[in-house]
Protein backbone atom coordinates (compact mmCIF):
# COMPACT_ATOMS: atom_id res chain seq x y z
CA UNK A 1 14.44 -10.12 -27.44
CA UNK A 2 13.66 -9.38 -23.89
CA UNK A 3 13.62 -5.83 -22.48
CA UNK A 4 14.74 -5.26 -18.71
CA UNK A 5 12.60 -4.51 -16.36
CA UNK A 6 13.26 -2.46 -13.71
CA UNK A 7 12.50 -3.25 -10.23
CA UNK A 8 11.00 -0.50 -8.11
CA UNK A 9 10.66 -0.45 -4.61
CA UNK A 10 7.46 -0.08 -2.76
CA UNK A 11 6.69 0.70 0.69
CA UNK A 12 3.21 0.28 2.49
CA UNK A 13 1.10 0.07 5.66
CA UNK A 14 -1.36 -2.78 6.06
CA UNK A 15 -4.54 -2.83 7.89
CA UNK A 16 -8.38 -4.27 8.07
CA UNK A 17 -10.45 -2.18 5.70
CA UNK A 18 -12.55 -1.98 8.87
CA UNK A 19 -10.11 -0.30 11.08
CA UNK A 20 -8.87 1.82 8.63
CA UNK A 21 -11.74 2.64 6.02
CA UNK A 22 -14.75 2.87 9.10
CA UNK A 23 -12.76 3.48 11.96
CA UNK A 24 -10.58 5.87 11.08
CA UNK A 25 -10.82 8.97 9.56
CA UNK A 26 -8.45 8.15 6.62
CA UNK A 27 -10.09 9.79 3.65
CA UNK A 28 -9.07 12.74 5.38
CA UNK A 29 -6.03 12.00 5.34
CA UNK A 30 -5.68 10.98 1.65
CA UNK A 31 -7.44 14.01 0.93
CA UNK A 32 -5.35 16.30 2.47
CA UNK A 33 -1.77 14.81 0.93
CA UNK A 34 -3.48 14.41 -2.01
CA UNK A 35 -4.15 18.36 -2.28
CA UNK A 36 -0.94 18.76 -0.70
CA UNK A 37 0.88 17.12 -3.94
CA UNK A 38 -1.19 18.79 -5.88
CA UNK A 39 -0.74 22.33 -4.83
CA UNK A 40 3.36 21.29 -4.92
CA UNK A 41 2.77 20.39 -8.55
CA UNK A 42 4.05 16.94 -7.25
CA UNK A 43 2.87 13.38 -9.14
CA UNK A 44 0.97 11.28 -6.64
CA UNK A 45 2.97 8.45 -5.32
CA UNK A 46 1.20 6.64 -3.09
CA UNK A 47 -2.46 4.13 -3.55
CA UNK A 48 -4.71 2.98 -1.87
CA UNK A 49 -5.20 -1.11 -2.48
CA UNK A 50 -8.13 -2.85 -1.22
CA UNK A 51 -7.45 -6.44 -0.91
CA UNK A 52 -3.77 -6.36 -1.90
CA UNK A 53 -3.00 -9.09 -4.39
CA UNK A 54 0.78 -8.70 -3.24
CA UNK A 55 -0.12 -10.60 -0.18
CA UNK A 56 -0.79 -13.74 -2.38
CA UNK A 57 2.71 -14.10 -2.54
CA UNK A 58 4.55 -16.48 -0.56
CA UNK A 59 7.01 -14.33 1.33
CA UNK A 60 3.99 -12.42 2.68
CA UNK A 61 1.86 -15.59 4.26
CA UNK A 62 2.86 -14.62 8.06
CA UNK A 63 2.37 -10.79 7.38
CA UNK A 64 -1.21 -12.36 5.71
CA UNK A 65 -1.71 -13.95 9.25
CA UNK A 66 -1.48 -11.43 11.25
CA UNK A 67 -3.98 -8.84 9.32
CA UNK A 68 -7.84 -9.22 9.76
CA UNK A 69 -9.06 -9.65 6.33
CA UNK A 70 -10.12 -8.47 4.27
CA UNK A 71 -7.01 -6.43 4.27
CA UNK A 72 -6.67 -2.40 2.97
CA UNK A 73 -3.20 -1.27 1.97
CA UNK A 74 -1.57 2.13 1.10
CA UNK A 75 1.18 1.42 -1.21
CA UNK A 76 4.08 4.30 -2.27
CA UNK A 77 7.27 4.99 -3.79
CA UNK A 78 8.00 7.18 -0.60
CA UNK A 79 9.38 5.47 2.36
CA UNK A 80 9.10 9.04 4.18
CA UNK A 81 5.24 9.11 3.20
CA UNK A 82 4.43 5.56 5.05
CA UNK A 83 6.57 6.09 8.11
CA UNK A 84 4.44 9.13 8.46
CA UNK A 85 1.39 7.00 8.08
CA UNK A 86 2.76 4.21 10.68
CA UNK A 87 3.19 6.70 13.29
CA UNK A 88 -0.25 8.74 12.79
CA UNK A 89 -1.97 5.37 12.50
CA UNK A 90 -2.15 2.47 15.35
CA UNK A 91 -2.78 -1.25 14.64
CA UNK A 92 -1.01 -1.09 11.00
CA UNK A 93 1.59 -3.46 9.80
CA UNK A 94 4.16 -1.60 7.61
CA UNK A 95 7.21 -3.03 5.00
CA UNK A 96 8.17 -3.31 1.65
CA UNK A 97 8.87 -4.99 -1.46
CA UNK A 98 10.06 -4.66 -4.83
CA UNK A 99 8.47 -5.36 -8.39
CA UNK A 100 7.64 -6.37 -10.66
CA UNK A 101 8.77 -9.61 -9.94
CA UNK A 102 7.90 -13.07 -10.50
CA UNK A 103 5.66 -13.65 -7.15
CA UNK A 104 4.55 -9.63 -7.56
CA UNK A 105 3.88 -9.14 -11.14
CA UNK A 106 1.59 -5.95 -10.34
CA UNK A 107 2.30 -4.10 -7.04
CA UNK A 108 -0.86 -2.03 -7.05
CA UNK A 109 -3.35 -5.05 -7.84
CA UNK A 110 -6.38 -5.99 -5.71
CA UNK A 111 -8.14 -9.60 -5.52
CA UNK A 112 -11.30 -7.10 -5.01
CA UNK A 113 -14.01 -7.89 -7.92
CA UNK A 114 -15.00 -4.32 -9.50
């Protein structure tokens, strides 16, 4: 017997890990929402993905294209969260997606080697 999965939908902002892991000051940022949920007694929702292994999937090739690799995502439940993050940040691609799904089995998954 098969049990149903539920599809969740996930929002992100892409960007070279150069840009936004030298360039900018991001872990700040992280940081700071990151005490901020805490502090609210709120469950994190949102990752940070090196190499995002949801960009492997077909439907993402021409978002692929146009991010220098290797690529840095942060990927959350909150649409509110990355619209914030697209307008603090410049030169980031932003969307979403839903999974798990057959081309996105794992929506937090890197291609990185631990």
């Amino acid at each position: 017997m098969q049990t149903a999965v539920t599809m969740q939908t996930y929002y992100y902002v892409l960007a070279s890990q150069h840009f936004l892991l030298e360039e900018e000051p991001f872990q700040e940022v992280l940081e700071e929402r990151e005490r901020y949920y805490q502090e609210n007694n709120q469950e994190i929702d949102f990752w940070l993905v090196k190499q995002p292994a949801f960009l492997e999937a077909q439907e993402f090739a021409e978002i692929k294209s146009k991010c220098p690799q290797p690529a840095v995502a942060v990927v959350s439940t909150d649409p509110h969260y990355i619209n914030w993050l697209k307008l603090r940040l410049e030169y980031v691609i932003s969307g979403k997606f839903q999974a798990p799904s057959e081309t996105i089995p794992n929506p937090l998954a890197s291609l990185e080697s631990v």
